[in-house]
PDB file of N, CA and C in Angstrom:
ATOM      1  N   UNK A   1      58.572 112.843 128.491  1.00  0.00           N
ATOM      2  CA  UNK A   1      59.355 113.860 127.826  1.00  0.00           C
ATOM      3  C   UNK A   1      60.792 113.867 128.360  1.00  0.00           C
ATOM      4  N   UNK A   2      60.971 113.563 129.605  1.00  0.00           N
ATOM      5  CA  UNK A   2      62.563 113.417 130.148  1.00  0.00           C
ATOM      6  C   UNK A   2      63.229 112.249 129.692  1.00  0.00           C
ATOM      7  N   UNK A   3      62.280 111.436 129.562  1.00  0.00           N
ATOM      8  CA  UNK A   3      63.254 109.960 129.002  1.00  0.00           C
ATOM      9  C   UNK A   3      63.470 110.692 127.395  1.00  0.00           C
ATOM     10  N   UNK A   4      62.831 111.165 127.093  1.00  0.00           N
ATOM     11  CA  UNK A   4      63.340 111.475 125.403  1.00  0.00           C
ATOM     12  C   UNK A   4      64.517 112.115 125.610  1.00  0.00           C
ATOM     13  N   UNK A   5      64.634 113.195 126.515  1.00  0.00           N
ATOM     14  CA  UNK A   5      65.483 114.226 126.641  1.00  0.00           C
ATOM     15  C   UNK A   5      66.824 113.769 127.108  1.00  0.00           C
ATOM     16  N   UNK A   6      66.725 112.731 128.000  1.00  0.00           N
ATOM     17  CA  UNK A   6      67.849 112.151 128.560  1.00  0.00           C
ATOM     18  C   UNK A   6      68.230 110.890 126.900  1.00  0.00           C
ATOM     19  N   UNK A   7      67.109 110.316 126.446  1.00  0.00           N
ATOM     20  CA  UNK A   7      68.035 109.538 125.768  1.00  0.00           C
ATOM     21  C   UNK A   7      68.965 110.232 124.103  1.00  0.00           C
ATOM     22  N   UNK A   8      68.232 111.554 123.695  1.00  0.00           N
ATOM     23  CA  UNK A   8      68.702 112.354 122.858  1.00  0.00           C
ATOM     24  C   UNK A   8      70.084 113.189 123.315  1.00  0.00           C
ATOM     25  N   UNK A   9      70.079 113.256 124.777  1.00  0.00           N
ATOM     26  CA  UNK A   9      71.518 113.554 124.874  1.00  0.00           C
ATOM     27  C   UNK A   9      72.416 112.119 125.093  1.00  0.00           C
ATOM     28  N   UNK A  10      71.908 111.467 125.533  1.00  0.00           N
ATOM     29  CA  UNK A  10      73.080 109.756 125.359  1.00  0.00           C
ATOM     30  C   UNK A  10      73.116 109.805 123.822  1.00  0.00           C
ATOM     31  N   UNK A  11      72.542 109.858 123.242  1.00  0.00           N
ATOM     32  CA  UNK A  11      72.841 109.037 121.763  1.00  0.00           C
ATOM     33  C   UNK A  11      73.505 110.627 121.345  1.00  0.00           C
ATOM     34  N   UNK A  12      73.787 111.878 121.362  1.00  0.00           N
ATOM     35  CA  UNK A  12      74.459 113.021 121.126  1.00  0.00           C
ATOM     36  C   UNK A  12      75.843 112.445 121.667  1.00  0.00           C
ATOM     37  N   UNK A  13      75.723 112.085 122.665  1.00  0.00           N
ATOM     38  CA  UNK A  13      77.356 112.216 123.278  1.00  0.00           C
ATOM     39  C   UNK A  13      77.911 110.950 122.137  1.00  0.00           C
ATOM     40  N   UNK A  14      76.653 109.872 121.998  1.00  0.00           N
ATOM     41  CA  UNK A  14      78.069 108.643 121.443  1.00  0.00           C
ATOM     42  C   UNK A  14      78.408 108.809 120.272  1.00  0.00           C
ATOM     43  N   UNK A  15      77.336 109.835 119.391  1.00  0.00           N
ATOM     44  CA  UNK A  15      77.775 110.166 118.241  1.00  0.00           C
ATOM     45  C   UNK A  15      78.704 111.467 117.917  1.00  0.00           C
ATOM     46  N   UNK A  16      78.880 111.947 118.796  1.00  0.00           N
ATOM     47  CA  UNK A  16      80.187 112.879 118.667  1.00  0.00           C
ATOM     48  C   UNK A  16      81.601 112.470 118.921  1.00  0.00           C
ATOM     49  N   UNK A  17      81.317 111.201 119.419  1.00  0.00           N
ATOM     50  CA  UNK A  17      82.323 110.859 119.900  1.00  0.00           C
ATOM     51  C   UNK A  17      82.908 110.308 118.957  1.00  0.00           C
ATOM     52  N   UNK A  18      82.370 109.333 118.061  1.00  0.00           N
ATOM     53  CA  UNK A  18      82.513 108.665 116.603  1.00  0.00           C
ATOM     54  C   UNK A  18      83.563 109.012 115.683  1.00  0.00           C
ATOM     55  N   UNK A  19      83.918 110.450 115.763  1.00  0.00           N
ATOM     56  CA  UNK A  19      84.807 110.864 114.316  1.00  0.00           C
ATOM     57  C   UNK A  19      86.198 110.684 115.613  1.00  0.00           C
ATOM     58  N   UNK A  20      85.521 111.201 116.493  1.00  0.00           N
ATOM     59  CA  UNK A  20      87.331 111.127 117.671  1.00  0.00           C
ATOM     60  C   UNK A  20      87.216 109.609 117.641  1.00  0.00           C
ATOM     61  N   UNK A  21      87.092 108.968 118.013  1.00  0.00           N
ATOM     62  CA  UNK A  21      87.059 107.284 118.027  1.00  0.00           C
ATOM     63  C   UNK A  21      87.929 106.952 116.416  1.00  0.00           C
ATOM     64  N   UNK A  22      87.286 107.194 115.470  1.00  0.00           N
ATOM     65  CA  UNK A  22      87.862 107.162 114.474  1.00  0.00           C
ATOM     66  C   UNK A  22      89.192 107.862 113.966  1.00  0.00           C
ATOM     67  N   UNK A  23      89.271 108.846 113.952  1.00  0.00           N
ATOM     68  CA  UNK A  23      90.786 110.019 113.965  1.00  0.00           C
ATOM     69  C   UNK A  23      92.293 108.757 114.686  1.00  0.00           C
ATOM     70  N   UNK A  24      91.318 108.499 115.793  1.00  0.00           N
ATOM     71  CA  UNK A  24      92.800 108.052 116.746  1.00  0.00           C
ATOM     72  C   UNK A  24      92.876 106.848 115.889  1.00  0.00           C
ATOM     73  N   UNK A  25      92.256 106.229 115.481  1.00  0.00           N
ATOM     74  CA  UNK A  25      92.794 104.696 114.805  1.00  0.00           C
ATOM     75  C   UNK A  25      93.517 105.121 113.403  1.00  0.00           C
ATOM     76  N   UNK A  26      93.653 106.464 113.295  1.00  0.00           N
ATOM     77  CA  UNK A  26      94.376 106.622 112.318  1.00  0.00           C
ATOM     78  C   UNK A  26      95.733 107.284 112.643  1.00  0.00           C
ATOM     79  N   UNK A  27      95.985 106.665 113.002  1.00  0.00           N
ATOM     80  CA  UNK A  27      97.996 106.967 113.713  1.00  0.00           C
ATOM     81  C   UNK A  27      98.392 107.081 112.436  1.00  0.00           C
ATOM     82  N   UNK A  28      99.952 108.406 112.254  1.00  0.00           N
ATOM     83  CA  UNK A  28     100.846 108.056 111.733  1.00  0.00           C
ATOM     84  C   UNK A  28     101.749 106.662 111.281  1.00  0.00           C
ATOM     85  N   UNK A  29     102.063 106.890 110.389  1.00  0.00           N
ATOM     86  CA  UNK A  29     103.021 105.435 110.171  1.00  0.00           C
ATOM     87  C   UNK A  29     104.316 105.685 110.905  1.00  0.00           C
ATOM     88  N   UNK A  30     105.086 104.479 111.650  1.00  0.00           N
ATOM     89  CA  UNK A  30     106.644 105.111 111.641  1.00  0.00           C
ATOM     90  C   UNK A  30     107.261 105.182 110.840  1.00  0.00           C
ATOM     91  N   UNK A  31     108.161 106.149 110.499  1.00  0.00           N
ATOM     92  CA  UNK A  31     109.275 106.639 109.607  1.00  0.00           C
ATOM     93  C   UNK A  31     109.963 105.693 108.534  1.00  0.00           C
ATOM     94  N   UNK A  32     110.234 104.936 109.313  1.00  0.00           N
ATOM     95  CA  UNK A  32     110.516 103.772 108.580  1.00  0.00           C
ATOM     96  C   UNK A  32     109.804 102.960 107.933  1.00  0.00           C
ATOM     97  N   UNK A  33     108.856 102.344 108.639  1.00  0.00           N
ATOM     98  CA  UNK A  33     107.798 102.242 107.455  1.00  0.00           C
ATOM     99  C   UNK A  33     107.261 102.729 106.816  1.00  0.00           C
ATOM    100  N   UNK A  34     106.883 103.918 106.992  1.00  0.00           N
ATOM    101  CA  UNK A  34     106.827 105.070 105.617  1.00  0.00           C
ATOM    102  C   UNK A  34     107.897 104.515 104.511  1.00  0.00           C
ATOM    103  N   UNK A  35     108.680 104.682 104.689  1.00  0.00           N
ATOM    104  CA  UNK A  35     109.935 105.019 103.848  1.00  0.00           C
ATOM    105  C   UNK A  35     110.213 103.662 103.260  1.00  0.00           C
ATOM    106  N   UNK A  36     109.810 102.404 103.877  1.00  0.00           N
ATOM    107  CA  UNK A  36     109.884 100.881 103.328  1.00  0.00           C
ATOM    108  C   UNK A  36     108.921 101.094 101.922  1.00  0.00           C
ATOM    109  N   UNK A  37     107.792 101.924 102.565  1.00  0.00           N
ATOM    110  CA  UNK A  37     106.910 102.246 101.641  1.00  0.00           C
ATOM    111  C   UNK A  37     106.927 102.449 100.111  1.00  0.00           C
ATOM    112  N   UNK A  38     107.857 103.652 100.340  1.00  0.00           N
ATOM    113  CA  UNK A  38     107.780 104.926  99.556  1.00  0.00           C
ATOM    114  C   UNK A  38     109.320 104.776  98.831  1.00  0.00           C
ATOM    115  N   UNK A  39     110.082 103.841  99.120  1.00  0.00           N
ATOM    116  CA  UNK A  39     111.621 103.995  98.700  1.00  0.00           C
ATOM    117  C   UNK A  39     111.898 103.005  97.995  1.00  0.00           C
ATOM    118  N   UNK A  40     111.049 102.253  97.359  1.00  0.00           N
ATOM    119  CA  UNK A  40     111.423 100.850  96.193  1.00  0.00           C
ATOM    120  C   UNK A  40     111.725 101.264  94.868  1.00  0.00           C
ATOM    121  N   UNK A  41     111.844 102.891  94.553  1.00  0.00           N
ATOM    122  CA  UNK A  41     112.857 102.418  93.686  1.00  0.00           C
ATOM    123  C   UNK A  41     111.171 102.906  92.381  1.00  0.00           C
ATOM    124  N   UNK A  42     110.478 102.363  92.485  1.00  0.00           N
ATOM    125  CA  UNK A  42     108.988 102.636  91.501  1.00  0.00           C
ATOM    126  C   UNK A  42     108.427 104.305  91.576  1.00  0.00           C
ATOM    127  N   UNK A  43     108.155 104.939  90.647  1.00  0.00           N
ATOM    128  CA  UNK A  43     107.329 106.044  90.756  1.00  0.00           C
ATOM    129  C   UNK A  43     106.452 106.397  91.625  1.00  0.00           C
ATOM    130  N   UNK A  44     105.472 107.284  92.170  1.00  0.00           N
ATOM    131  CA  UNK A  44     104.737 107.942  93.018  1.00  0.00           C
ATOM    132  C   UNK A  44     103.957 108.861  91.581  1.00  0.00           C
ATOM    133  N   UNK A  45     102.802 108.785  92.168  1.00  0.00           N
ATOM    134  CA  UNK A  45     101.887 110.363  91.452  1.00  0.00           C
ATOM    135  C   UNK A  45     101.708 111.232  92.695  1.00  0.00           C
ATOM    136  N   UNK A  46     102.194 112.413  92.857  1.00  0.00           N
ATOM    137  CA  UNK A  46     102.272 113.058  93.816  1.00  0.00           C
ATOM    138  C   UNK A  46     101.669 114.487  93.666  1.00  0.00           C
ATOM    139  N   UNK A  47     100.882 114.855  94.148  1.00  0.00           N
ATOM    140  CA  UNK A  47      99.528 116.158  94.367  1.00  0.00           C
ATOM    141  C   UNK A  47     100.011 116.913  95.687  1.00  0.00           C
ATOM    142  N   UNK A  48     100.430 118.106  95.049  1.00  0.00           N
ATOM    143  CA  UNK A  48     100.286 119.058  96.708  1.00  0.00           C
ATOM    144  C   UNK A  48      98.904 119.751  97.009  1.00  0.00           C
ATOM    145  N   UNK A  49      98.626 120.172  97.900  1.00  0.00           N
ATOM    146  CA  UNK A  49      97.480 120.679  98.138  1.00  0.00           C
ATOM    147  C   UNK A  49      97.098 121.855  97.408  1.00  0.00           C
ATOM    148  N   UNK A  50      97.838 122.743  96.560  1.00  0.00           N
ATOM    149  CA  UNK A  50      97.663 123.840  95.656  1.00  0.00           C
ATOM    150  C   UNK A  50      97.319 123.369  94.454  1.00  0.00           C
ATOM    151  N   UNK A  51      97.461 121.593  94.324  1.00  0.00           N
ATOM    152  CA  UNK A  51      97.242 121.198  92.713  1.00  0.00           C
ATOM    153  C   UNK A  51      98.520 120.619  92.020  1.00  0.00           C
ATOM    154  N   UNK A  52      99.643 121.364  92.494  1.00  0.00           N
ATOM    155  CA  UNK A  52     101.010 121.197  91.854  1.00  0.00           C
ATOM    156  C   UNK A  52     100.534 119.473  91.696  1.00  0.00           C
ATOM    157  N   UNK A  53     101.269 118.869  90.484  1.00  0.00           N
ATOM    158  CA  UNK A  53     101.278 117.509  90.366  1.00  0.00           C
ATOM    159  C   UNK A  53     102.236 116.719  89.691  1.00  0.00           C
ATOM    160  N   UNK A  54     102.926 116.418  90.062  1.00  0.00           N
ATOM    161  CA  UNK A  54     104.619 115.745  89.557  1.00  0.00           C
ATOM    162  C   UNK A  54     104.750 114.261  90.278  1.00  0.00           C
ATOM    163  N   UNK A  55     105.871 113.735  89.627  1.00  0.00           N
ATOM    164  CA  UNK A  55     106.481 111.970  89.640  1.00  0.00           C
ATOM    165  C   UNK A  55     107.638 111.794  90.788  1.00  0.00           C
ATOM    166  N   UNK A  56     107.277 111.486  91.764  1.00  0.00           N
ATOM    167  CA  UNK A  56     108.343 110.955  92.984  1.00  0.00           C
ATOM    168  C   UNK A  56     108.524 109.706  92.972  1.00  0.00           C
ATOM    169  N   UNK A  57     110.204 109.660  92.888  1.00  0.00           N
ATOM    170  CA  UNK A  57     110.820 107.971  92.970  1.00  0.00           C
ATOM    171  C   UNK A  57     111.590 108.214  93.641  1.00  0.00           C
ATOM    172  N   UNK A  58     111.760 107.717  94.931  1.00  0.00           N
ATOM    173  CA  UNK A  58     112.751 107.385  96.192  1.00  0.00           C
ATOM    174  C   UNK A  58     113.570 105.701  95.760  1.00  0.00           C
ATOM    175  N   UNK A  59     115.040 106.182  96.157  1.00  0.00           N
ATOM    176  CA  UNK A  59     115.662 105.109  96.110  1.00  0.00           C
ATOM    177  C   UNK A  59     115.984 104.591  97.616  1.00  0.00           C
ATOM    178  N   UNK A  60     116.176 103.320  98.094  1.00  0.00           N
ATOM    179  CA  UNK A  60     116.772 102.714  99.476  1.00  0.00           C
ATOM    180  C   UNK A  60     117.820 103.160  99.943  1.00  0.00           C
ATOM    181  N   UNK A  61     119.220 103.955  98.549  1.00  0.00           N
ATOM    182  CA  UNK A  61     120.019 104.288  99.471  1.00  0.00           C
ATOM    183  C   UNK A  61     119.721 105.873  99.865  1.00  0.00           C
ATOM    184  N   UNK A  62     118.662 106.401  99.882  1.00  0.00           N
ATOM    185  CA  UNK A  62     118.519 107.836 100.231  1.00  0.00           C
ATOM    186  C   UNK A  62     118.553 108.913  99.357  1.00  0.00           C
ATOM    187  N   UNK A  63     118.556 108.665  98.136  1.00  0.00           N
ATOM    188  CA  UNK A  63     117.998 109.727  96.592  1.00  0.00           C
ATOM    189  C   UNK A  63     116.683 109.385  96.167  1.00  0.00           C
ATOM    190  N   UNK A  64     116.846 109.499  95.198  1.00  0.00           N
ATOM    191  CA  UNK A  64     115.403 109.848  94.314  1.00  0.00           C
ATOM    192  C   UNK A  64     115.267 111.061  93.611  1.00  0.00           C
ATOM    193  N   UNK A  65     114.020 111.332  92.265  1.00  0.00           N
ATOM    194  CA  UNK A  65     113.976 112.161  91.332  1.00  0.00           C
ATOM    195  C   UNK A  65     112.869 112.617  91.515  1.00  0.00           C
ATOM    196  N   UNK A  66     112.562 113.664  91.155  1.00  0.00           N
ATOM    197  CA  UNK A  66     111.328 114.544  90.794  1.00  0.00           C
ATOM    198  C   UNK A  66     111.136 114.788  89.619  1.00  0.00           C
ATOM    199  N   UNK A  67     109.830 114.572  88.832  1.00  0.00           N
ATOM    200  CA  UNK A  67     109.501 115.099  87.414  1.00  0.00           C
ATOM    201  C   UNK A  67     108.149 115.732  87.548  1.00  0.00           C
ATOM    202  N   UNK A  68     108.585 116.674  86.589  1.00  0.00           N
ATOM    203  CA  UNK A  68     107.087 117.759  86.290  1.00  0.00           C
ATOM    204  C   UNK A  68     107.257 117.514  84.955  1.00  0.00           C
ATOM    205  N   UNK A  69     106.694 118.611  84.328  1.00  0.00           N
ATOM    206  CA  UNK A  69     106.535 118.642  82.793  1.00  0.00           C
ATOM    207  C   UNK A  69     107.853 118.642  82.042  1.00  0.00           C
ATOM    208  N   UNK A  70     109.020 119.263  83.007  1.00  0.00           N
ATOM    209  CA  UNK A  70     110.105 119.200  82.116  1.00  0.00           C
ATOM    210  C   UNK A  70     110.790 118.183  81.690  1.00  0.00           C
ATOM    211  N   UNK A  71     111.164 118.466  80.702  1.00  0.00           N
ATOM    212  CA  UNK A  71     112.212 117.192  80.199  1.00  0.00           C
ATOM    213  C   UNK A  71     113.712 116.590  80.957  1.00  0.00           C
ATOM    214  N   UNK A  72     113.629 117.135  81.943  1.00  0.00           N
ATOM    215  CA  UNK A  72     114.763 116.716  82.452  1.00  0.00           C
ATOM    216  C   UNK A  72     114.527 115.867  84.203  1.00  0.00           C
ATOM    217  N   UNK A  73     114.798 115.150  85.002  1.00  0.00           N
ATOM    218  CA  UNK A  73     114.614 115.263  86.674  1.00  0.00           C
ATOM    219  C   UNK A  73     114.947 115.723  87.644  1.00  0.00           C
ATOM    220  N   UNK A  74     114.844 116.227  88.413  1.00  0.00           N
ATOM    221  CA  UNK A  74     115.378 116.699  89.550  1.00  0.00           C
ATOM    222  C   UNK A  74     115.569 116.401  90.449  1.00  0.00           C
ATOM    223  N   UNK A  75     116.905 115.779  91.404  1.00  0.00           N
ATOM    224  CA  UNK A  75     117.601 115.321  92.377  1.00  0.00           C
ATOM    225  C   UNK A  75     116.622 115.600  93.984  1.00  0.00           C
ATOM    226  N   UNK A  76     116.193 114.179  94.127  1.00  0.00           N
ATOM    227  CA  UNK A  76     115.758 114.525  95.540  1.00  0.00           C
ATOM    228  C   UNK A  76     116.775 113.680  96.327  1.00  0.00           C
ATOM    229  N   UNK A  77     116.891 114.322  97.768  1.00  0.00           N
ATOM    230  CA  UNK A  77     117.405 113.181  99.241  1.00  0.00           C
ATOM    231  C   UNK A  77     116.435 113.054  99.984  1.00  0.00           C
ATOM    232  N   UNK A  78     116.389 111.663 100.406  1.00  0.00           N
ATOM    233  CA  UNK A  78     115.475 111.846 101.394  1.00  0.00           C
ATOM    234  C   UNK A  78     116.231 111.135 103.163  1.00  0.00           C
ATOM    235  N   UNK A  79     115.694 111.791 104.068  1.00  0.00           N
ATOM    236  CA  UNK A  79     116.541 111.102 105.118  1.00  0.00           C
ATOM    237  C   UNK A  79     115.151 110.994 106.231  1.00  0.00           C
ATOM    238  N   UNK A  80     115.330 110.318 107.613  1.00  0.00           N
ATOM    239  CA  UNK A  80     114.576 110.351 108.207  1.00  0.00           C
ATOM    240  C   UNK A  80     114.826 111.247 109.493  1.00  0.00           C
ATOM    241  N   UNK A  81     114.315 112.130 110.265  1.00  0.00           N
ATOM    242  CA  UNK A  81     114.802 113.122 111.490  1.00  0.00           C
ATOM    243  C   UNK A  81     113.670 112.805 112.421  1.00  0.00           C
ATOM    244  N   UNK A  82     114.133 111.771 113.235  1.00  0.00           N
ATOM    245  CA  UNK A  82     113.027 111.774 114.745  1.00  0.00           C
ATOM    246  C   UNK A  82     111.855 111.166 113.866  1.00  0.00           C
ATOM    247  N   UNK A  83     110.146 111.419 114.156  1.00  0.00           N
ATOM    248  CA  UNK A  83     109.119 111.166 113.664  1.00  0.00           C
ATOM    249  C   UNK A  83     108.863 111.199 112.292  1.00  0.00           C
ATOM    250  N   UNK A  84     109.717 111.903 111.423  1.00  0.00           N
ATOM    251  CA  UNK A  84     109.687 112.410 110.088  1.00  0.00           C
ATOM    252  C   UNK A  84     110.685 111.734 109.248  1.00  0.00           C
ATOM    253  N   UNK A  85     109.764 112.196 107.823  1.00  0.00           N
ATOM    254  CA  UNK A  85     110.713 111.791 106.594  1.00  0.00           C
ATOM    255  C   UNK A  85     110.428 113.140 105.889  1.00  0.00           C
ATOM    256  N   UNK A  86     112.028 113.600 105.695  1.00  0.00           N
ATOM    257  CA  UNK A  86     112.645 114.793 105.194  1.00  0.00           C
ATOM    258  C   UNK A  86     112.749 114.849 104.350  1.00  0.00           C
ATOM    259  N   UNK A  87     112.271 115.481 102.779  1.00  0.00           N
ATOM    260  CA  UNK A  87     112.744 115.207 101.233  1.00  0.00           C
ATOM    261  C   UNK A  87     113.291 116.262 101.340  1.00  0.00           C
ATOM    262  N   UNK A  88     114.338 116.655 100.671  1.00  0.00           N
ATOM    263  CA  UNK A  88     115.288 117.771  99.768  1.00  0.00           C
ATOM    264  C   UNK A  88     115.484 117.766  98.464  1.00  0.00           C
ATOM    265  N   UNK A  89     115.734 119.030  97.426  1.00  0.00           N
ATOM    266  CA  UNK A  89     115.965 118.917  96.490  1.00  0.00           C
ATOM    267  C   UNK A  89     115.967 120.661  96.268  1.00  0.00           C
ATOM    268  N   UNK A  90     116.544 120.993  94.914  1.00  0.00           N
ATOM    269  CA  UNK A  90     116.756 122.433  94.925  1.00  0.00           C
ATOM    270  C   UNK A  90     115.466 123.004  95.110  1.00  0.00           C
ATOM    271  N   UNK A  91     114.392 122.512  94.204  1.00  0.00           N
ATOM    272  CA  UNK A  91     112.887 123.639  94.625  1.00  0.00           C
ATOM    273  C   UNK A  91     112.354 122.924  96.249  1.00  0.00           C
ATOM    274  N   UNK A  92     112.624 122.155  96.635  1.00  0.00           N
ATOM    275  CA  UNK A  92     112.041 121.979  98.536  1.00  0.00           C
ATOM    276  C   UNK A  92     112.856 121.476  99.216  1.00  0.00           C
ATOM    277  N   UNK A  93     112.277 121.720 100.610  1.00  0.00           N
ATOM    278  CA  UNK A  93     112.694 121.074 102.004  1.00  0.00           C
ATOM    279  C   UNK A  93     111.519 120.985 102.692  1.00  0.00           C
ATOM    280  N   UNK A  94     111.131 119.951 102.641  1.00  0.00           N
ATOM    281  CA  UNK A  94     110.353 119.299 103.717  1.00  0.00           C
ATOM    282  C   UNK A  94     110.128 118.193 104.836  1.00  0.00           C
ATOM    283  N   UNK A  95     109.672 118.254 105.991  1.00  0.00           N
ATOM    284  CA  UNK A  95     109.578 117.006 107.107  1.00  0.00           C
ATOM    285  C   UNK A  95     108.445 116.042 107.072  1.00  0.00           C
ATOM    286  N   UNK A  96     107.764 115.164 106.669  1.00  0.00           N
ATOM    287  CA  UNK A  96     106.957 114.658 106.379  1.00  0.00           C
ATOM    288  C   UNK A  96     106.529 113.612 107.584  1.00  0.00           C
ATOM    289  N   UNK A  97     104.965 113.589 107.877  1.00  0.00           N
ATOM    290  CA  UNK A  97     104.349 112.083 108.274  1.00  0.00           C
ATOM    291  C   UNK A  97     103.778 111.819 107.529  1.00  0.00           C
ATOM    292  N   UNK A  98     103.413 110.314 107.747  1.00  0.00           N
ATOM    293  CA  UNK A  98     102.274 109.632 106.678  1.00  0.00           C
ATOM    294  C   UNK A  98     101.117 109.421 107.058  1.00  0.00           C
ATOM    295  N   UNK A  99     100.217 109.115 106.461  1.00  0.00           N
ATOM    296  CA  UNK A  99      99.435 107.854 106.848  1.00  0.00           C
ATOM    297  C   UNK A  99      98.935 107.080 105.586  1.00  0.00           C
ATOM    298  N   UNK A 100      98.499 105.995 105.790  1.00  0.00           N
ATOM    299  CA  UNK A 100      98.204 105.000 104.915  1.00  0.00           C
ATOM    300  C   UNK A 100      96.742 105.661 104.306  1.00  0.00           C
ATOM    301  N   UNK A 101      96.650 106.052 102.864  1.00  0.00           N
ATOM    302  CA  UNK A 101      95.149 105.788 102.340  1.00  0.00           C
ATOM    303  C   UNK A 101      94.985 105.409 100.947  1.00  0.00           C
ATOM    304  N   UNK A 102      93.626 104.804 100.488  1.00  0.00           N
ATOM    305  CA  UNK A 102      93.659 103.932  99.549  1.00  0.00           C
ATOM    306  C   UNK A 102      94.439 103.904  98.384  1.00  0.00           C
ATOM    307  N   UNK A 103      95.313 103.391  97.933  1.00  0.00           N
ATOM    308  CA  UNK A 103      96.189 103.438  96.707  1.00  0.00           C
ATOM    309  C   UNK A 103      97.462 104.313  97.226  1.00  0.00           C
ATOM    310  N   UNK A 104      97.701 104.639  98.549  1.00  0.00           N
ATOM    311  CA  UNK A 104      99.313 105.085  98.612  1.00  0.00           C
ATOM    312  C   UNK A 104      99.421 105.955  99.979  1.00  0.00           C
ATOM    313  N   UNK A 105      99.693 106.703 100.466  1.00  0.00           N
ATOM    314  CA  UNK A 105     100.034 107.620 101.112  1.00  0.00           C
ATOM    315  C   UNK A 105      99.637 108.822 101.397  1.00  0.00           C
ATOM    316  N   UNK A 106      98.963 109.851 102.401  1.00  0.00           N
ATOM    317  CA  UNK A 106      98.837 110.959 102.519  1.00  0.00           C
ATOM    318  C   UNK A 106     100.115 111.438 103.771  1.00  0.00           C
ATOM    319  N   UNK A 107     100.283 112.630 103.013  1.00  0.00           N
ATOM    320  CA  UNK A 107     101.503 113.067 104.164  1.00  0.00           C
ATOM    321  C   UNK A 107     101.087 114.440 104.923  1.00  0.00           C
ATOM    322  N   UNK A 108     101.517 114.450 106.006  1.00  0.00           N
ATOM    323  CA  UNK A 108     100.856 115.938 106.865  1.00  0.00           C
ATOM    324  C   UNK A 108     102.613 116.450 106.917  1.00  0.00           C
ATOM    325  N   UNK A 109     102.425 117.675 106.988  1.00  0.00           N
ATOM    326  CA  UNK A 109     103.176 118.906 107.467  1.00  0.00           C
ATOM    327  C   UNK A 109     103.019 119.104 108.688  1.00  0.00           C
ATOM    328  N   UNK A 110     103.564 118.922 110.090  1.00  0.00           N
ATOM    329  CA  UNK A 110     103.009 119.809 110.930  1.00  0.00           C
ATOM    330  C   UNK A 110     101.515 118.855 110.954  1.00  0.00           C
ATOM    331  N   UNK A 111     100.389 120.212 111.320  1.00  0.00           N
ATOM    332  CA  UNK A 111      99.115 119.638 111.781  1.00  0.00           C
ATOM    333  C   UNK A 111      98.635 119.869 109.865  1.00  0.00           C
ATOM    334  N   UNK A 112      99.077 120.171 108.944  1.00  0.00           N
ATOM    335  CA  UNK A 112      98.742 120.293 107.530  1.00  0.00           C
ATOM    336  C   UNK A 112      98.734 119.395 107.205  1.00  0.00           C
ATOM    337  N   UNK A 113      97.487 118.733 105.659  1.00  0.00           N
ATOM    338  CA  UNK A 113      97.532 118.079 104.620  1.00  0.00           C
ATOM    339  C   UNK A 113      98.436 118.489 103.668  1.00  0.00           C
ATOM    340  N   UNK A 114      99.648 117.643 103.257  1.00  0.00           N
ATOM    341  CA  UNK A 114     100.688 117.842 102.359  1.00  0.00           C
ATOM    342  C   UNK A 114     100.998 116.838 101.075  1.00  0.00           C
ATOM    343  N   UNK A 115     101.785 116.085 100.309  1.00  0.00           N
ATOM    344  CA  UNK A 115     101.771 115.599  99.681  1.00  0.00           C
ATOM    345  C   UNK A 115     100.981 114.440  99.674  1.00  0.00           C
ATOM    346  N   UNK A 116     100.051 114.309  98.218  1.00  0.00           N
ATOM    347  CA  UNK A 116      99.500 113.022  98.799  1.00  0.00           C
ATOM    348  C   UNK A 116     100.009 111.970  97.777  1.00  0.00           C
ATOM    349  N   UNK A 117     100.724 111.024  97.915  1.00  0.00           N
ATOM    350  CA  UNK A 117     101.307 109.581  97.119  1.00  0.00           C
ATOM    351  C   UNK A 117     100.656 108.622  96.337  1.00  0.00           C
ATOM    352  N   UNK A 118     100.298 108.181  95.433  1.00  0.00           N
ATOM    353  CA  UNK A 118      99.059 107.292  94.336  1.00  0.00           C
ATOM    354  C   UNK A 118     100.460 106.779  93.934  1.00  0.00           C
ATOM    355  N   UNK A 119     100.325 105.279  94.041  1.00  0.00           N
ATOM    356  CA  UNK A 119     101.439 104.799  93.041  1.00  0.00           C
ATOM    357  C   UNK A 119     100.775 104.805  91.429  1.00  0.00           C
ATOM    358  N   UNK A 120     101.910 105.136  90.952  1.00  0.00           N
ATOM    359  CA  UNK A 120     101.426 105.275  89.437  1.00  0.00           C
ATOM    360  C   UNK A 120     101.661 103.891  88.762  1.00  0.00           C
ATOM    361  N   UNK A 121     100.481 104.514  88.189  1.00  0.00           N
ATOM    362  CA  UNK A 121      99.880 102.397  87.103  1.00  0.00           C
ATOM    363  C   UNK A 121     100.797 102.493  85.909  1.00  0.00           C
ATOM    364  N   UNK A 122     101.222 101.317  86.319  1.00  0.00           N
ATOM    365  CA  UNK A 122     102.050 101.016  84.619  1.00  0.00           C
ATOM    366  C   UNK A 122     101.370 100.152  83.966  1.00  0.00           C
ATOM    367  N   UNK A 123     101.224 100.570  82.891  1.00  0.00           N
ATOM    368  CA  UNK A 123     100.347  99.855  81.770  1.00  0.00           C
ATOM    369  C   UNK A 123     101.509  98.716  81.463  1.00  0.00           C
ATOM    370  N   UNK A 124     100.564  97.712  81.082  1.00  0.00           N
ATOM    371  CA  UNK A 124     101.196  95.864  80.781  1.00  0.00           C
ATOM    372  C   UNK A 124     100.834  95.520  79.245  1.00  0.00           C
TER     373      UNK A 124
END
């Protein structure tokens, strides 16, 4: 009964350990590579965590547009500050990290889930 007991807490510890083991291999991107990323100039499908869902295109020299439903775009900047990539535009200001996930980008706020990036498919 002690060998059970001792080996149900070994195999407890290595499996808790598993999601931390995992978490850390998921580093931020640096800034810059974020932004090598995210700044060619091509669209983004972009989801905030409330649902909001609109079109982000970053340019290389530090603009880019925003589209929602309206007919018109809206002027983004983007710059980089220390660890972060900063978008501006009249409706936000935000500091952004990344990380890499399937089909584009998730970005954190702080310790928050924030914009998440899908490059958008152009039909051929």
């Amino acid at each position: 009964m002690k060998i059970y007991l001792n080996l149900a807490t070994a195999a407890a510890v290595v499996f808790s350990s598993v999601p931390v083991m995992a978490d850390e291999t998921q580093d931020f991107l640096p800034p810059q590579e974020a932004i090598e990323i995210l700044a060619d100039g091509a669209p983004w499908s972009a989801s905030t965590p409330t649902g909001r869902n609109f079109k982000l295109t970053l340019n290389k020299d530090g603009t880019g547009d925003l589209r929602e439903a309206l007919p018109f775009a809206l002027s983004v900047s983007w710059t980089i500050k220390g660890e972060e990539v900063c978008l501006s535009s009249t409706m936000m200001a935000k500091c952004l990290r990344f990380r890499e996930i399937a089909g584009g980008l998730q970005s954190w706020n702080g310790d928050k889930v924030d914009l998440k990036l899908i490059r958008q498919k152009v039909n051929n």
